[in-house]
C-alpha atoms as a PDB file:
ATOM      1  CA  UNK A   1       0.170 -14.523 -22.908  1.00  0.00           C
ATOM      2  CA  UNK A   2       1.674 -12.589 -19.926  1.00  0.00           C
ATOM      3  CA  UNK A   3       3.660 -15.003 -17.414  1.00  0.00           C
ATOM      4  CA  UNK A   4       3.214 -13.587 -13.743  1.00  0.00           C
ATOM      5  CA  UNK A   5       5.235 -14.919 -10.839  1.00  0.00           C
ATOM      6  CA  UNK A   6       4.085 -13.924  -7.528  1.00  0.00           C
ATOM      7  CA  UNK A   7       6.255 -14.853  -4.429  1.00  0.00           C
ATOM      8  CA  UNK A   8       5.932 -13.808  -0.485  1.00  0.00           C
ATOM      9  CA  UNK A   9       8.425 -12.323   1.704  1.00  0.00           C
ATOM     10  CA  UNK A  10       8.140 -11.052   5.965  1.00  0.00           C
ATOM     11  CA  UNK A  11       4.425 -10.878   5.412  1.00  0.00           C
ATOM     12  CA  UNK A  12       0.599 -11.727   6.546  1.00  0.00           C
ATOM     13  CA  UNK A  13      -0.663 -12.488   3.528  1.00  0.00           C
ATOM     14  CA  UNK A  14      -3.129  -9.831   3.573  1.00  0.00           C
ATOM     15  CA  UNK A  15      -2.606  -8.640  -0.007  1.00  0.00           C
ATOM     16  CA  UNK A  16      -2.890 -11.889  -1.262  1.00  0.00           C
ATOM     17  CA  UNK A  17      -6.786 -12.479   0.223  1.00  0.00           C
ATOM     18  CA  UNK A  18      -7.138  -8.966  -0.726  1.00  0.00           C
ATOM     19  CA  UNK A  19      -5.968  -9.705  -4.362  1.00  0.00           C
ATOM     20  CA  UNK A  20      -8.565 -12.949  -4.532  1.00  0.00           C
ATOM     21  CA  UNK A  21     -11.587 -10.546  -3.078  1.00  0.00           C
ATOM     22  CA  UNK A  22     -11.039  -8.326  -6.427  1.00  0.00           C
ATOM     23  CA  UNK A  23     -13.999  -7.295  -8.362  1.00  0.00           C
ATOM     24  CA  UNK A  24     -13.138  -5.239 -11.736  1.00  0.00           C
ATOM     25  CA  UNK A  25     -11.411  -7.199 -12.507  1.00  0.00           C
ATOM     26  CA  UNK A  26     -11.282 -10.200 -10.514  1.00  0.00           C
ATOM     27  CA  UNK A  27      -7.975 -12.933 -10.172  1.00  0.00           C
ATOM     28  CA  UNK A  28     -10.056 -15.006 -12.711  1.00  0.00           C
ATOM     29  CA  UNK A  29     -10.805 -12.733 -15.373  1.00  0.00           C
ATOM     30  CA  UNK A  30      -6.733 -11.884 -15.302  1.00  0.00           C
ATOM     31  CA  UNK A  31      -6.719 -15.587 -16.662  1.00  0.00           C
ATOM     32  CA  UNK A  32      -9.621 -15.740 -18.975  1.00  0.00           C
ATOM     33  CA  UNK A  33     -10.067 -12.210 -20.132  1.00  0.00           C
ATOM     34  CA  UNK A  34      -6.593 -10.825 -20.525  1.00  0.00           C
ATOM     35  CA  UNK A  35      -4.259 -13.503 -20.601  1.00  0.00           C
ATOM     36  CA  UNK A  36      -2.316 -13.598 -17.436  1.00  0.00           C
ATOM     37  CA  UNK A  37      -0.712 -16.988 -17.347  1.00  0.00           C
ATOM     38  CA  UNK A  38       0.358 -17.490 -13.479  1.00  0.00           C
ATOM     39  CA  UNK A  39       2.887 -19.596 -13.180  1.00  0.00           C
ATOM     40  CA  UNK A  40       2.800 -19.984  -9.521  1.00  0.00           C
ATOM     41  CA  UNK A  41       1.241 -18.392  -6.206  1.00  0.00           C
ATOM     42  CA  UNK A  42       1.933 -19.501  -2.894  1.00  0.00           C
ATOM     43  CA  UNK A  43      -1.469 -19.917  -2.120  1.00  0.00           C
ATOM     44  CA  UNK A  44      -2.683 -20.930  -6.199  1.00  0.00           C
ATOM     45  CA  UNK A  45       0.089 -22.613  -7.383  1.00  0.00           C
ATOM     46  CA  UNK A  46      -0.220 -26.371  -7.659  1.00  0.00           C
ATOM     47  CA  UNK A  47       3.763 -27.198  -8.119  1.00  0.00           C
ATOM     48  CA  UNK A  48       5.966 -28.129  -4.635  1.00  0.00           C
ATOM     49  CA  UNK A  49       9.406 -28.439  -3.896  1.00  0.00           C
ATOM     50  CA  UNK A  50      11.462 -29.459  -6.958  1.00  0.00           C
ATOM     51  CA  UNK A  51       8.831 -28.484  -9.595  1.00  0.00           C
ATOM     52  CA  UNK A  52       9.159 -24.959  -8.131  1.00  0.00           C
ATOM     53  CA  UNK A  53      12.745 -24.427  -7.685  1.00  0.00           C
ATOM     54  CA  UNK A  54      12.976 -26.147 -11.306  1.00  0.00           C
ATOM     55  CA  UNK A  55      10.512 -23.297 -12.444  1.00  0.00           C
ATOM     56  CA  UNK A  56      12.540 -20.598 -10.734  1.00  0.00           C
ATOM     57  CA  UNK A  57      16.077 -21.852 -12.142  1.00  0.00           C
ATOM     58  CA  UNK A  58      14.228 -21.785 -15.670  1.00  0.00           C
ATOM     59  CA  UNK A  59      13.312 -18.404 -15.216  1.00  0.00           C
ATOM     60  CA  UNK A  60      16.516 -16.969 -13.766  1.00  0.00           C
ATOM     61  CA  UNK A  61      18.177 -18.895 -16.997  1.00  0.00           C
ATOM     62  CA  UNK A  62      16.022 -16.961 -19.421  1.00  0.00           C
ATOM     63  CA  UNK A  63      14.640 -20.414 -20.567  1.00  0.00           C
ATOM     64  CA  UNK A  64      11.003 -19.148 -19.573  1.00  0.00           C
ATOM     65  CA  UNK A  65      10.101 -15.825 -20.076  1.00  0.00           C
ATOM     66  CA  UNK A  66       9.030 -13.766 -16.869  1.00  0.00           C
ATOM     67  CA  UNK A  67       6.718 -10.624 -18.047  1.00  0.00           C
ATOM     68  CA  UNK A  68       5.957  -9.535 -14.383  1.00  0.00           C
ATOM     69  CA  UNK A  69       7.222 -10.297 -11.154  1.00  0.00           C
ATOM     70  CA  UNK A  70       4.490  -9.115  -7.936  1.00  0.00           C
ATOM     71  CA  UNK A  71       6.553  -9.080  -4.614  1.00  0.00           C
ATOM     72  CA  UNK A  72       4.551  -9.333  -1.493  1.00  0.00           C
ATOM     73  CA  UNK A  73       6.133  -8.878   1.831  1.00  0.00           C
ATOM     74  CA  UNK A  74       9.589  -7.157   3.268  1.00  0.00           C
ATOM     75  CA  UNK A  75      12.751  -8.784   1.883  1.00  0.00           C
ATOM     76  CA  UNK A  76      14.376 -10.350   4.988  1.00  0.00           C
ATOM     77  CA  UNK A  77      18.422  -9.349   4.776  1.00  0.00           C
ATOM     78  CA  UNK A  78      18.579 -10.866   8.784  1.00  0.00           C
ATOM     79  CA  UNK A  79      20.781 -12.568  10.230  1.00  0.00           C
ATOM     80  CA  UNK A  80      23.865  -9.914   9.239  1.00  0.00           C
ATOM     81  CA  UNK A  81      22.995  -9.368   5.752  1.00  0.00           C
ATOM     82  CA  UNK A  82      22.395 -13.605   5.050  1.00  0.00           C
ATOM     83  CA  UNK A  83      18.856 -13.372   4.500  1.00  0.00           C
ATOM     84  CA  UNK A  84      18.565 -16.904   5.683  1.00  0.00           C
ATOM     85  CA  UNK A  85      15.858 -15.880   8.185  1.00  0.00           C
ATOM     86  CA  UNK A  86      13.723 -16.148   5.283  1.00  0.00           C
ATOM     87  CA  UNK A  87      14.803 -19.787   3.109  1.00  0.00           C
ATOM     88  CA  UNK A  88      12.668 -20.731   0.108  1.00  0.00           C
ATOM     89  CA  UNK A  89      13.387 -23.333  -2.457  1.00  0.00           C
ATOM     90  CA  UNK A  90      17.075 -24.005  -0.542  1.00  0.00           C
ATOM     91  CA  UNK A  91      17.887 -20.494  -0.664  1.00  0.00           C
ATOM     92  CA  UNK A  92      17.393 -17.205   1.339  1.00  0.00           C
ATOM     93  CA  UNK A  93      14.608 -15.140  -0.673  1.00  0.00           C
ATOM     94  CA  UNK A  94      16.275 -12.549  -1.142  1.00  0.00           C
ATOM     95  CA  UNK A  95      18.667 -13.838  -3.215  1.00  0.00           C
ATOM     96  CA  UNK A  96      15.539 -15.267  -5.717  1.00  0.00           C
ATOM     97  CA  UNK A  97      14.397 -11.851  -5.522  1.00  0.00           C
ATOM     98  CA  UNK A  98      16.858 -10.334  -6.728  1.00  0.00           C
ATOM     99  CA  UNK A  99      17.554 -12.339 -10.118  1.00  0.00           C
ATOM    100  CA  UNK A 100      14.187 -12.655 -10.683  1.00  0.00           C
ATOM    101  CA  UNK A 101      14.068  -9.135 -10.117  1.00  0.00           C
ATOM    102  CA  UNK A 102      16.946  -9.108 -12.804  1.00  0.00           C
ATOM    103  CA  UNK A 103      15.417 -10.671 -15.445  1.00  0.00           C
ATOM    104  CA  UNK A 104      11.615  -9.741 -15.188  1.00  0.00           C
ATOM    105  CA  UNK A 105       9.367  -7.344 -17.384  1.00  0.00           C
ATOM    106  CA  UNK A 106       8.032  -5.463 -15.033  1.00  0.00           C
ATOM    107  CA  UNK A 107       8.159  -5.944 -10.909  1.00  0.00           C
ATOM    108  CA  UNK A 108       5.719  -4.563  -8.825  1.00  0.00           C
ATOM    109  CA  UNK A 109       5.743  -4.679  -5.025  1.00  0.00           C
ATOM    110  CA  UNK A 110       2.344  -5.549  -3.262  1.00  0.00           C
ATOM    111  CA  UNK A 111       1.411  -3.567   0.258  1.00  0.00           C
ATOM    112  CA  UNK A 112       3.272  -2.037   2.423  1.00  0.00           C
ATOM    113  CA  UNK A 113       5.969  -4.430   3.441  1.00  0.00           C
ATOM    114  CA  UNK A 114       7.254  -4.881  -0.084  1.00  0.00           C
ATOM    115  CA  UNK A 115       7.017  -1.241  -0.916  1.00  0.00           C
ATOM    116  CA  UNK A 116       8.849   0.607   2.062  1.00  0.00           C
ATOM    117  CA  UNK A 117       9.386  -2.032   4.700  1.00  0.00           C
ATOM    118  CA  UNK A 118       6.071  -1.745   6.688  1.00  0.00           C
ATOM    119  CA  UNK A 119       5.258  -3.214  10.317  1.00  0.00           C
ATOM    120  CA  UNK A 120       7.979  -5.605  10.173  1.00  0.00           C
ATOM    121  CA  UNK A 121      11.042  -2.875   9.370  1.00  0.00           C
ATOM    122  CA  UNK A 122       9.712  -0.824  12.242  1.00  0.00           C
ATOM    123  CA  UNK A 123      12.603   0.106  14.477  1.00  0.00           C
ATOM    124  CA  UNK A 124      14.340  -1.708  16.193  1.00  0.00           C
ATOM    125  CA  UNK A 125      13.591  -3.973  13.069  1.00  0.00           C
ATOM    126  CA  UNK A 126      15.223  -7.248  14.136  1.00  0.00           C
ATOM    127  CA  UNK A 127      14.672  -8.804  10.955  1.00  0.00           C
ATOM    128  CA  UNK A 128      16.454  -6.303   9.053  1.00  0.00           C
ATOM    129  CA  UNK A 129      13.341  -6.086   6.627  1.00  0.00           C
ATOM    130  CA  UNK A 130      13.216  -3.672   4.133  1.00  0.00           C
ATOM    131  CA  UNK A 131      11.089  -3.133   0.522  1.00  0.00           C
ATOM    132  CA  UNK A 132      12.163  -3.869  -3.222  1.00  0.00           C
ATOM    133  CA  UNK A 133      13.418  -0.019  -3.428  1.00  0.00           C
ATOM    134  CA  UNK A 134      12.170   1.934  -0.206  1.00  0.00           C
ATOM    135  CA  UNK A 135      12.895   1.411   3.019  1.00  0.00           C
ATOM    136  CA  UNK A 136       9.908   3.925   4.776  1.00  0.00           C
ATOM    137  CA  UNK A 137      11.225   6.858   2.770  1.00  0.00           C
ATOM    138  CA  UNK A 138      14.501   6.318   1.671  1.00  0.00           C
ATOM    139  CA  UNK A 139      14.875   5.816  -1.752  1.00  0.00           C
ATOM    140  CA  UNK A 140      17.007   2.490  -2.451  1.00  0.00           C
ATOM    141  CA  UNK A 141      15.760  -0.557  -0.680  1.00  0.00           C
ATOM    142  CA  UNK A 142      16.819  -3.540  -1.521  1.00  0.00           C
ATOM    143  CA  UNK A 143      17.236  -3.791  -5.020  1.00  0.00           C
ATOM    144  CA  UNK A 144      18.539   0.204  -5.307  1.00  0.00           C
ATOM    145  CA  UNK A 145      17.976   3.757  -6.200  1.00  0.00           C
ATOM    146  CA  UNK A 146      18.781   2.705  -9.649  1.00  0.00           C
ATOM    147  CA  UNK A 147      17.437  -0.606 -10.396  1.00  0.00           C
ATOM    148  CA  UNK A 148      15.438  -0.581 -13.665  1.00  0.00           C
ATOM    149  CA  UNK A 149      13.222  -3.824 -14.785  1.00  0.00           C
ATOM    150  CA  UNK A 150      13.912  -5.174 -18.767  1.00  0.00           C
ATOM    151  CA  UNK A 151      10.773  -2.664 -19.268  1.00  0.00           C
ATOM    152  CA  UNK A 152      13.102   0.260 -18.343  1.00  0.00           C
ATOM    153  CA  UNK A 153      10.772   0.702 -15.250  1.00  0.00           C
ATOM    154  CA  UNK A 154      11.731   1.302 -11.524  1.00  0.00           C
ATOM    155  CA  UNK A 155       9.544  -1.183  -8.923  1.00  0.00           C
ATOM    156  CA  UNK A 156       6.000  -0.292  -9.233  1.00  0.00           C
ATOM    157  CA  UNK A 157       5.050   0.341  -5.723  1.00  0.00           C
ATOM    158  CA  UNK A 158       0.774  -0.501  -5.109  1.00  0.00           C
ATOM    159  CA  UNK A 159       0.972   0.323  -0.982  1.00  0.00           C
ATOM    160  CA  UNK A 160      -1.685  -0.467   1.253  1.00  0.00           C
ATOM    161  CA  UNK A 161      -2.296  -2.828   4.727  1.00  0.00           C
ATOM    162  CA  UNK A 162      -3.862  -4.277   2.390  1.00  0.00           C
ATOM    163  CA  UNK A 163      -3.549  -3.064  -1.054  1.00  0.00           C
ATOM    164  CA  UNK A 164      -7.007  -2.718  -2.498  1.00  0.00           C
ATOM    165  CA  UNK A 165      -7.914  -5.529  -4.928  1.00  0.00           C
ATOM    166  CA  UNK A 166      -8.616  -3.600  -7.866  1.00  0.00           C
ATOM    167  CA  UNK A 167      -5.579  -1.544  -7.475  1.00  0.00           C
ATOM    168  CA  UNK A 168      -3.687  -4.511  -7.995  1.00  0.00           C
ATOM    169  CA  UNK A 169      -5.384  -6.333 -10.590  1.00  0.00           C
ATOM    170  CA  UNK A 170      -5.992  -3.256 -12.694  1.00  0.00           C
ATOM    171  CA  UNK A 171      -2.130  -2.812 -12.955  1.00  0.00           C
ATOM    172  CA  UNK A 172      -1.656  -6.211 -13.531  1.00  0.00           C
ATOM    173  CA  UNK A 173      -3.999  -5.557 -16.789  1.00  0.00           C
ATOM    174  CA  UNK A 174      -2.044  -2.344 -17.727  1.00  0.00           C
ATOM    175  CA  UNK A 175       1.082  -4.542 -17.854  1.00  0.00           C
ATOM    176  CA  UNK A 176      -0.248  -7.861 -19.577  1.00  0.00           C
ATOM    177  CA  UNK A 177      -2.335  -5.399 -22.411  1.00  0.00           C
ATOM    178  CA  UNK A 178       1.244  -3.438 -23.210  1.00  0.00           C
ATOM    179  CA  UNK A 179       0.133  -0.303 -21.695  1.00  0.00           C
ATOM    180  CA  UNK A 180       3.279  -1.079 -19.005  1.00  0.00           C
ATOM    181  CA  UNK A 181       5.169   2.197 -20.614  1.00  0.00           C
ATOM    182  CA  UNK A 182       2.339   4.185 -20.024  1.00  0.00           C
ATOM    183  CA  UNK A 183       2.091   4.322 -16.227  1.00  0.00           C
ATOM    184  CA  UNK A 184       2.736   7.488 -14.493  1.00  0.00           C
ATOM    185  CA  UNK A 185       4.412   7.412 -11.464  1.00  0.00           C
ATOM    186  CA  UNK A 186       4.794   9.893  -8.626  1.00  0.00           C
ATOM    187  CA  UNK A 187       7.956  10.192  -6.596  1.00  0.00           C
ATOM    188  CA  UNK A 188       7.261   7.018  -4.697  1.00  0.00           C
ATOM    189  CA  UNK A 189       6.838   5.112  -7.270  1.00  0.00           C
ATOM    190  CA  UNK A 190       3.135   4.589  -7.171  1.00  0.00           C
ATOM    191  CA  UNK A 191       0.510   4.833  -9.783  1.00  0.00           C
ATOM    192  CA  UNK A 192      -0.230   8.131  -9.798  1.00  0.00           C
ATOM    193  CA  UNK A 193      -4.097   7.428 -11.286  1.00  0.00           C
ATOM    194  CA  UNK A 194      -4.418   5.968  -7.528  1.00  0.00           C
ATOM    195  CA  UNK A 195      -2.444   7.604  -5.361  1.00  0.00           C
ATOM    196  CA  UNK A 196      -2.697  11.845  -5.966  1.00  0.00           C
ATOM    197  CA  UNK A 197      -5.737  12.286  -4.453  1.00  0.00           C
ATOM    198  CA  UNK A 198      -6.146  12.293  -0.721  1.00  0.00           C
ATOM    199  CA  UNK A 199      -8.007   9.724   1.659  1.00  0.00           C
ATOM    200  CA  UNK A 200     -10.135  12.546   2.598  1.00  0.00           C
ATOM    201  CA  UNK A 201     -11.442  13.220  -0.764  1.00  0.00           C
ATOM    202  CA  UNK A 202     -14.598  11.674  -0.873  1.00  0.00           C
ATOM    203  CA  UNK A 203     -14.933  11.378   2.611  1.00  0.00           C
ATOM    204  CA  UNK A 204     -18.544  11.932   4.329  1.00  0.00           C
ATOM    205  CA  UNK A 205     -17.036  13.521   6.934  1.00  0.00           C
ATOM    206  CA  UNK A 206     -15.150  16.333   5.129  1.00  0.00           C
ATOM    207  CA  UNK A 207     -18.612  18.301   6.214  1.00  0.00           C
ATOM    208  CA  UNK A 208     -17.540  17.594   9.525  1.00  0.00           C
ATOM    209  CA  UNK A 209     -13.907  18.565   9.016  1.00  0.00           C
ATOM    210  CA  UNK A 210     -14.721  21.765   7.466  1.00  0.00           C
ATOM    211  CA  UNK A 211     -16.598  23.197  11.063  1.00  0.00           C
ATOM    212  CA  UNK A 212     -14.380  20.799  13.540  1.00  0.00           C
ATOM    213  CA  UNK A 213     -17.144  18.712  14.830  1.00  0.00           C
ATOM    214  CA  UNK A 214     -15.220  16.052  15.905  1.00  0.00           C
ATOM    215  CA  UNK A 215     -16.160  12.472  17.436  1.00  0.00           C
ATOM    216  CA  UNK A 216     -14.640  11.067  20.179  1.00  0.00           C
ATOM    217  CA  UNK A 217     -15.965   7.499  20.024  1.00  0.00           C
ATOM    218  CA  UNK A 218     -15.161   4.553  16.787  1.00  0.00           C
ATOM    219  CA  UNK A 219     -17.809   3.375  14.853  1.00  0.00           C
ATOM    220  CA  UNK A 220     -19.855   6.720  15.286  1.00  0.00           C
ATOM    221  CA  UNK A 221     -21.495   7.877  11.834  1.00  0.00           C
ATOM    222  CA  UNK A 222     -21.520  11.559  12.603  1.00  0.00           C
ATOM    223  CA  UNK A 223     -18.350  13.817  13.355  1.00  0.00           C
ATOM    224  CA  UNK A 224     -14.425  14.255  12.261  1.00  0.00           C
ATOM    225  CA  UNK A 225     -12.086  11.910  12.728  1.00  0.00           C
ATOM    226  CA  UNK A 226      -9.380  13.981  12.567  1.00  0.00           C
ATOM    227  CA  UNK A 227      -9.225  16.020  15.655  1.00  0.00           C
ATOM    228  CA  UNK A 228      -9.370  13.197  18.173  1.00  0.00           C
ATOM    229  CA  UNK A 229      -8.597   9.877  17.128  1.00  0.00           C
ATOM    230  CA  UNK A 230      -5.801  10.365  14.755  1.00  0.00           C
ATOM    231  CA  UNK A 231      -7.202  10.109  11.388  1.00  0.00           C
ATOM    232  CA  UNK A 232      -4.689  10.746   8.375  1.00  0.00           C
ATOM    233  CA  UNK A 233      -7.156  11.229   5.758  1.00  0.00           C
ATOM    234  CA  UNK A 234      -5.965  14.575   4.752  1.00  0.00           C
ATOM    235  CA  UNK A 235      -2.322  13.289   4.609  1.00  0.00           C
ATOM    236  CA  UNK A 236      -2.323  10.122   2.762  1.00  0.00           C
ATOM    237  CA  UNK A 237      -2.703   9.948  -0.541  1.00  0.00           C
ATOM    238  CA  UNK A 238      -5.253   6.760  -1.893  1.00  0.00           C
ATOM    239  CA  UNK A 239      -8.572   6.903  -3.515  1.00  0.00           C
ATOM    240  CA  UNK A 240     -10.276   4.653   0.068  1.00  0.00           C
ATOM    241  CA  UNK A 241     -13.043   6.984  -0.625  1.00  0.00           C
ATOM    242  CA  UNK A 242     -13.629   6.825  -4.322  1.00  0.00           C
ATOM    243  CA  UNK A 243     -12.966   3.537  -4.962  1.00  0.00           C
ATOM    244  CA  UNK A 244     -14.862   1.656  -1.855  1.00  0.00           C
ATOM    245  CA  UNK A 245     -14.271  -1.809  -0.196  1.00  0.00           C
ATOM    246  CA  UNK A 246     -16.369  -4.071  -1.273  1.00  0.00           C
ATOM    247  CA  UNK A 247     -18.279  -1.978  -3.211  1.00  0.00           C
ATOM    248  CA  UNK A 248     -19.664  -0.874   0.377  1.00  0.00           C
ATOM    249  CA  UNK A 249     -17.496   1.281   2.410  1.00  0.00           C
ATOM    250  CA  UNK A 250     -13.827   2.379   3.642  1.00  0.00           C
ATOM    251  CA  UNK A 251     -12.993   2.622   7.266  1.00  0.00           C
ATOM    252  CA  UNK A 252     -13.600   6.668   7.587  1.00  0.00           C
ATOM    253  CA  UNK A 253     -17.694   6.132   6.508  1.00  0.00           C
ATOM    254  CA  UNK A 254     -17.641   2.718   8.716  1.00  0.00           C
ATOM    255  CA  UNK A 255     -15.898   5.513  11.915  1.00  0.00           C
ATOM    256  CA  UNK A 256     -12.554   3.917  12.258  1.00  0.00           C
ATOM    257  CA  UNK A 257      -9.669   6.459  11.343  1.00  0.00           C
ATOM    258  CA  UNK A 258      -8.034   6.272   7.992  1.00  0.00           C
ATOM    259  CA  UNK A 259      -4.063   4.875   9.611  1.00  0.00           C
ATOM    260  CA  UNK A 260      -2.122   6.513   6.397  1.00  0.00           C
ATOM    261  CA  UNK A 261      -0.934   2.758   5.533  1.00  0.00           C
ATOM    262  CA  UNK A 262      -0.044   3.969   1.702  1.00  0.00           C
ATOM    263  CA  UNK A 263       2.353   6.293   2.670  1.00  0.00           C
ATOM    264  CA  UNK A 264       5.942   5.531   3.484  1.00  0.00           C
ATOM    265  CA  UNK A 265       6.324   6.063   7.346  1.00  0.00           C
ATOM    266  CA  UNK A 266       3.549   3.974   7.798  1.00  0.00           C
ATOM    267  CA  UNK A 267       2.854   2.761  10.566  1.00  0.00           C
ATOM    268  CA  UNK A 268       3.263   6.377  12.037  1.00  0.00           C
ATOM    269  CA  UNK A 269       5.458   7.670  14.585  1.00  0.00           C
ATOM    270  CA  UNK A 270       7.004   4.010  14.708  1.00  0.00           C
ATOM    271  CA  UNK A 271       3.995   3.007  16.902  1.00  0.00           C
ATOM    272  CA  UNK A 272       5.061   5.483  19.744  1.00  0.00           C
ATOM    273  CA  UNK A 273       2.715   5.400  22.681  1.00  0.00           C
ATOM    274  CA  UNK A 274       0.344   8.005  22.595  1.00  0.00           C
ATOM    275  CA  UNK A 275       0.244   8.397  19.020  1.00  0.00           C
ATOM    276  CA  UNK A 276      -1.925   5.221  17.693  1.00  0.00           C
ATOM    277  CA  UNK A 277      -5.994   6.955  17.199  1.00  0.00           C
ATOM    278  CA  UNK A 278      -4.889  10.183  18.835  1.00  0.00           C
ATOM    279  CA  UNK A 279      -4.104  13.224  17.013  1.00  0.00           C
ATOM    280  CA  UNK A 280      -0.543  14.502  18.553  1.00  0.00           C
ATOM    281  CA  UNK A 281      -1.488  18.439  20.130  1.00  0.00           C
ATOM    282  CA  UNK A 282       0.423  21.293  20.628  1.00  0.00           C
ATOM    283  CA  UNK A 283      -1.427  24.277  22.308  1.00  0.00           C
ATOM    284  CA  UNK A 284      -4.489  22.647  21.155  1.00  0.00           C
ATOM    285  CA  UNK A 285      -3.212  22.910  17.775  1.00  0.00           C
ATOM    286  CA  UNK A 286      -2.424  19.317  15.763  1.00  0.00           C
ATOM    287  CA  UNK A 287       1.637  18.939  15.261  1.00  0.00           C
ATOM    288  CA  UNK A 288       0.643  18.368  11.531  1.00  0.00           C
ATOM    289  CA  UNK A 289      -1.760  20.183   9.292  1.00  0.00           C
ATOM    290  CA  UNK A 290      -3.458  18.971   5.975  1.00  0.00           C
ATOM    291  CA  UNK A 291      -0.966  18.730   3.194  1.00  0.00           C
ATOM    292  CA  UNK A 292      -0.501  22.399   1.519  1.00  0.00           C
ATOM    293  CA  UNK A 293      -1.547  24.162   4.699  1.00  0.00           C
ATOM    294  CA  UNK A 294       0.677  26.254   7.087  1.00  0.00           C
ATOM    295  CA  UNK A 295       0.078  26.374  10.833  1.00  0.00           C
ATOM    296  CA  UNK A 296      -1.115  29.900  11.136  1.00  0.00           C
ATOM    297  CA  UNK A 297      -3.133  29.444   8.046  1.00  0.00           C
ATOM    298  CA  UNK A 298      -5.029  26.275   9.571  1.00  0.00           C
ATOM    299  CA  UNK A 299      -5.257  27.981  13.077  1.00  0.00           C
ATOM    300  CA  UNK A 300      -7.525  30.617  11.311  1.00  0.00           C
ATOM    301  CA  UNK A 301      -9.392  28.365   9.589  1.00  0.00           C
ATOM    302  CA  UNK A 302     -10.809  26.149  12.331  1.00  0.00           C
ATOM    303  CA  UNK A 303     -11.526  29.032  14.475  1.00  0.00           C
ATOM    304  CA  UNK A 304     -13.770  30.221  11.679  1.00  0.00           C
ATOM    305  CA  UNK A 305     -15.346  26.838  11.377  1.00  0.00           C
ATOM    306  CA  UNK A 306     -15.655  25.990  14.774  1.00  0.00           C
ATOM    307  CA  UNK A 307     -17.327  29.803  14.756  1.00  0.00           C
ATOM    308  CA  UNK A 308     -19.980  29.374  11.991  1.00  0.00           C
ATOM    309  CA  UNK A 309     -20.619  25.258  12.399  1.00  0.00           C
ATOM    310  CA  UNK A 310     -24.562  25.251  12.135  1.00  0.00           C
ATOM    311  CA  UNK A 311     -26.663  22.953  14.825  1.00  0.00           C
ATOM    312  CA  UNK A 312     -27.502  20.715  11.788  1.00  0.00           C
ATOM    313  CA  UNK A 313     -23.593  19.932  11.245  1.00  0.00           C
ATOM    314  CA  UNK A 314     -23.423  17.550  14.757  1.00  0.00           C
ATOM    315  CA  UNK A 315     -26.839  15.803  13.470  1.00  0.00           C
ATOM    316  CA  UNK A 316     -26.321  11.897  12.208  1.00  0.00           C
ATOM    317  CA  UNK A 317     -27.729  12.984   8.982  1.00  0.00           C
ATOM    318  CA  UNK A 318     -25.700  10.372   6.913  1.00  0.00           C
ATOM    319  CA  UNK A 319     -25.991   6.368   6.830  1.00  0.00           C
ATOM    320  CA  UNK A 320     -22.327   4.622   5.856  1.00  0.00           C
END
């Protein structure tokens, strides 16, 4: 039996309907297939006010064993380092956080606001938000550069605006089948058997990309979305177009840009005007180029596309 504790943060709850939409394997086959014993949810858990501060001083007192502790949301430090802009159970949350975080397994931070911040530590960040042990990309958060779990483990970081489902419940299994030790992690802490690959691979577009035939308009099933609306497929690493949503789709083959929300400096360019689904030009050139590309390298390149892109390239020759 695995015990899981899952508490909220500054957040929308977004990973949390995301977590109950998951497929392989679901929330409930956590409980009856591999024996993840929950022992509370803000939006499952059955206990209120005493019976949940009693379960969280029990934990914190090592009288009940906590295997892993999933963070969603930013850890609210506001107002001047207090944290009581964020109270739960009579205390600021961040203070549960971190001795929970103290005395836990494993933790693992949920989306974007628990893994570098997100939307809400977006400057001028009033709330003082920040994640477990990122803030966007600097490494230390709130817990530290060099906070370890009891597992030995830095904070496993599953980003996303959401996270996918099955990221996070196929973690979850890793940890409660004793396969915790055997999770490779990249320099952001995140799974690397999700996040090395780019958004782009497995994209029905990359076609598209290849002879810059671009498309101007959302929701259109034929043309880049790269050039013109801002898409950050070939700089965010997640597997959006390997494993789908809902078994169905990912928002590059439904014609909404990819917004790089698994990737520290999400959201981008702190939400500068100008700069939301529009690809920042200079000299008709975009100010970044795909990961492991050099300007002058990529200038080439897309002339030569643009050059030998066939009529059949601008046809809608794919459904999504």
């Amino acid at each position: 039996m695995t015990n899981l504790l899952w508490l909220q943060g500054g957040a929308c709850s977004g990973n949390t309907m995301s977590f109950l939409n998951a497929e392989e394997p679901s929330a409930v086959d956590l409980v009856t297939d591999f024996g993840v014993n929950v022992l509370w949810h803000p939006s499952l858990g059955m206990e209120l006010g005493n019976d949940v501060r009693k379960l969280l001083d029990d934990l914190v007192a090592g009288r009940k064993t906590l295997d892993v502790f999933v963070f969603e949301g930013s850890v609210i430090r506001a107002p001047g380092g207090t944290g009581n802009w964020n109270r739960f159970c009579g205390r600021p949350m961040a203070e549960w956080v971190k001795e929970l975080s103290a005395v836990a397994g494993f933790v693992v931070a949920i989306g974007d606001c628990a893994t570098w911040g997100g939307i809400p530590a977006t400057a001028p960040n009033p709330s003082d938000s920040t994640g477990l042990q990122f803030l966007k990309k600097q490494h230390g958060g709130f817990l530290g550069a060099g906070f370890r779990s009891k597992a030995g483990l830095p904070v496993i970081n599953i980003p996303g605006c959401p996270a996918h489902p099955d990221w996070i419940t196929q973690i979850v299994v890793a940890l409660a089948t004793g396969r915790g030790g055997d999770l490779a992690l990249d320099g952001y802490q995140r799974p690397t058997t999700f996040f090395t690959s780019f958004t782009q691979t497995g994209c029905t577009r990359n076609m598209h990309f290849a002879y810059k035939v671009s498309t101007k308009e959302f929701g259109q099933r034929n043309g880049c979305l790269f050039y013109d609306l801002g898409c950050r497929g070939p700089f965010t690493r997640s597997p959006c177009n390997r494993i789908l949503w809902n078994r169905q789709s990912s928002k590059t083959r439904a014609g909404h840009p990819c917004l790089g929300c698994t990737e520290p400096e999400f959201p981008h360019h702190d939400l500068a005007p100008g700069t939301v689904f529009a690809t920042p030009m200079t000299l008709g050139l975009p100010n970044e180029v795909p990961v492991g590309m050099n300007k002058r390298s990529y200038l080439t390149v897309v002339a030569a596309g643009k050059a030998a892109a066939p009529d059949w390239s601008k046809d809608d020759m794919f459904v999504v």
